[in-house]
Protein backbone atom coordinates (compact mmCIF):
# COMPACT_ATOMS: atom_id res chain seq x y z
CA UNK A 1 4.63 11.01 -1.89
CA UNK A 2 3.47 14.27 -2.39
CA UNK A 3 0.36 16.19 -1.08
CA UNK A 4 -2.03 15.69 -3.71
CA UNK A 5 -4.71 13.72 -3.21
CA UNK A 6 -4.74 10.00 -1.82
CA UNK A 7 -6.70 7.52 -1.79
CA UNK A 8 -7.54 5.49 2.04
CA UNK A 9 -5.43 2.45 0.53
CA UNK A 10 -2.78 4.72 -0.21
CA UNK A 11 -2.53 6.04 3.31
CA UNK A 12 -2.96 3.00 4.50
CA UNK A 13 0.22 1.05 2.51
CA UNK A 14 2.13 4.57 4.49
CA UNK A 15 1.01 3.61 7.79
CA UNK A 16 1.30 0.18 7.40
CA UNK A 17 5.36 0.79 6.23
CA UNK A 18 5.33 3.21 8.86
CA UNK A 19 4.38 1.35 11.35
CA UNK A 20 6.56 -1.83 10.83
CA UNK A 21 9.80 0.86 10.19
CA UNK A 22 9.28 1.99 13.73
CA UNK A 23 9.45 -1.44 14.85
CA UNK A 24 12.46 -2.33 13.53
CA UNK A 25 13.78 0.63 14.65
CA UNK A 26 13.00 0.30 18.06
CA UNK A 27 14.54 -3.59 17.98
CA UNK A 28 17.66 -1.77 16.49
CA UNK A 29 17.72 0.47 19.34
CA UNK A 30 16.91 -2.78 22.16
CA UNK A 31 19.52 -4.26 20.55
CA UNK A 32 22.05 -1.21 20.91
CA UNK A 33 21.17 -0.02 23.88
CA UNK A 34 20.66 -2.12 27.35
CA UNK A 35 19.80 1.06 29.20
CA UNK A 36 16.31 1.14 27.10
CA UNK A 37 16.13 -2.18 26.23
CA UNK A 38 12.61 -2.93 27.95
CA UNK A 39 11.19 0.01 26.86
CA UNK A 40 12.02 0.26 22.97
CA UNK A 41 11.02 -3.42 22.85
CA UNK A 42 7.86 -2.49 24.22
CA UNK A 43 7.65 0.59 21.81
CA UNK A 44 8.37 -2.37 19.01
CA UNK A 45 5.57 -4.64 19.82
CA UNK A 46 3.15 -1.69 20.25
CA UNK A 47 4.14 -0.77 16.66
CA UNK A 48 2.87 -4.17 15.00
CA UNK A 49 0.14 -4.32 17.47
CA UNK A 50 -1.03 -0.20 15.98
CA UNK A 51 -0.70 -1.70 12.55
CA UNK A 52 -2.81 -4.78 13.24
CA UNK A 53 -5.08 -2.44 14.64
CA UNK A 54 -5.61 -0.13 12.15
CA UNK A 55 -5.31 -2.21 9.39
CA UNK A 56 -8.08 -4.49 10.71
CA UNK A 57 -10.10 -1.31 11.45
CA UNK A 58 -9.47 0.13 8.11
CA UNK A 59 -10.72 -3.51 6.41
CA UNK A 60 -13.61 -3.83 8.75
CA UNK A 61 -14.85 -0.53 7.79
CA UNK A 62 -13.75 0.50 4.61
CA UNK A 63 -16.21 -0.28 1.66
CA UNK A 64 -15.37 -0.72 -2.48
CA UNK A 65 -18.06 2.88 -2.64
CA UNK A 66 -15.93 4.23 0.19
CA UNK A 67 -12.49 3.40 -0.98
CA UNK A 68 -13.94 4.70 -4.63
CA UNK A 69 -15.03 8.07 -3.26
CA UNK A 70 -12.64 9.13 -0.06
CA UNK A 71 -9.64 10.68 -0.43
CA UNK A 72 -7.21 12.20 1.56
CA UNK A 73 -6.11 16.33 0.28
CA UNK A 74 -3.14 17.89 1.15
CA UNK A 75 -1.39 15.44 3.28
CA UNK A 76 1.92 14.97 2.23
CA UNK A 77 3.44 11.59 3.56
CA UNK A 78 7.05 12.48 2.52
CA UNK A 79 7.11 15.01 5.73
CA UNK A 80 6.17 11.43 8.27
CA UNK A 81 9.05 9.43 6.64
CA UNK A 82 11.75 8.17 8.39
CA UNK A 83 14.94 6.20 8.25
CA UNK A 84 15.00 3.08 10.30
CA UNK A 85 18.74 2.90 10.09
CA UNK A 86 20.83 3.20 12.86
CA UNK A 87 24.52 5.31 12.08
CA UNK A 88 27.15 3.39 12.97
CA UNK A 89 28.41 5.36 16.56
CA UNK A 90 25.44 6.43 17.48
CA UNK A 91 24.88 7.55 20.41
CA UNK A 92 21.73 7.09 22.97
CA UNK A 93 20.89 11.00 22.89
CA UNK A 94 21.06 10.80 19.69
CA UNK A 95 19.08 8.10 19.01
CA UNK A 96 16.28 9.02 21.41
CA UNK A 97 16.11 12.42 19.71
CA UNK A 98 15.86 10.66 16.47
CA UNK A 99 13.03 8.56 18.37
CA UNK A 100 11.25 11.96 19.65
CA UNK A 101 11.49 13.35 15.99
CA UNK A 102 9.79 9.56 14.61
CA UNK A 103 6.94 9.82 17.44
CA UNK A 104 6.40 13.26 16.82
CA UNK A 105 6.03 12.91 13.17
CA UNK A 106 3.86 9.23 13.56
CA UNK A 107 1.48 11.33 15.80
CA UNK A 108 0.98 14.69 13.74
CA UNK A 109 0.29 12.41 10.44
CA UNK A 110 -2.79 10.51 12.81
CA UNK A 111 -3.89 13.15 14.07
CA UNK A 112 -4.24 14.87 10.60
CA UNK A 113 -5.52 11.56 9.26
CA UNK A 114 -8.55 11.06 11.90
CA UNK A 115 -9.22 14.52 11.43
CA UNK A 116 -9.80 14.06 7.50
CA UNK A 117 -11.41 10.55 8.10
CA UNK A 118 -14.21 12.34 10.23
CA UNK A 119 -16.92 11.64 7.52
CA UNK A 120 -16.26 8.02 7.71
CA UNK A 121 -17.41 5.85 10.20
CA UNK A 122 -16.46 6.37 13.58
CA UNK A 123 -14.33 3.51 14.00
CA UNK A 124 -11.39 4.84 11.59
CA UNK A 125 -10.95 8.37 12.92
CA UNK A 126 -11.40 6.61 16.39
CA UNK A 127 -8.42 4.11 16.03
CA UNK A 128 -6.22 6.61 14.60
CA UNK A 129 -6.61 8.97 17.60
CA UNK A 130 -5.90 6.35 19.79
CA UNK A 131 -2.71 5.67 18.08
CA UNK A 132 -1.85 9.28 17.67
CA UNK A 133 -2.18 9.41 21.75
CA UNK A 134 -0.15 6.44 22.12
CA UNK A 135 2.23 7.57 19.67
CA UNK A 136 2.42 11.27 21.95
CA UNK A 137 2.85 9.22 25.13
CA UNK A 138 5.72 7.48 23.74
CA UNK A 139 7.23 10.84 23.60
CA UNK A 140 6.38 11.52 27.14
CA UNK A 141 8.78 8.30 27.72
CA UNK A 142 11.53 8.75 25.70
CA UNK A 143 12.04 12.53 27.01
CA UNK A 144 12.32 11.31 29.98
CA UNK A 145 14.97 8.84 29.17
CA UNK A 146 16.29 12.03 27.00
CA UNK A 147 16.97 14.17 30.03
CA UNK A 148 18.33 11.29 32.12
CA UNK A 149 20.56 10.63 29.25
């Protein structure tokens, strides 16, 4: 998707893909890699409980005048995409860098998105920057599995 401008349901379909392609990713990695295995399930579960969250949220909230009237400018989802894939080889650096890059991206793109959701009601930009914190404290974890690595 490009930056124009999107609509809250559009950004929402994103985060809800987004969301459920981190999960998956961090099962891949449970399943790859014993050493992390407790956490990246953990990260997994969090990742359908954040899209539970802010789905809900953005149903409870959102309004047929809202969703006619917000939109999102200049936020280009194509720079928070990701590929859940694992390469065949891979190795644990690797894949926790590749983690550090999806949390880092996952937590900009919330960030940006309660910012821009500040004229809704408080409960949208709210539950987005709670994700976007869990999303940076996530990165927190897997650095530290990075430089233990």
């Amino acid at each position: 998707m490009d930056n124009s401008t999107l609509t809250a349901s559009a950004v929402m379909s994103f985060v809800e893909r987004l969301e459920e392609d981190s999960a998956r990713f961090y099962e891949r990695l449970a399943e790859k890699f014993a050493e992390g295995r407790e956490t990246f399930l953990a990260f997994a579960q969090a990742s359908r409980k954040n899209k539970t969250h802010l789905v809900r949220t953005y149903q409870e909230t959102i309004t047929d005048a809202l969703e006619a009237t917000f939109s999102f400018e200049g936020l280009a989802l194509s720079d928070y995409g990701f590929e859940a894939a694992l390469a065949e080889g891979l190795s644990l650096k690797a894949a926790l860098e590749k983690a550090l890059e999806i949390e880092g991206k996952a937590s900009s793109l919330y960030t940006q998105i309660a910012e821009q959701a500040q004229s809704l009601l408080a409960t949208i930009p709210r539950a987005f920057s709670r994700v976007a914190k869990d999303r940076a404290a996530r990165k927190e974890t897997l650095q530290t599995m990075l430089d233990k690595a």
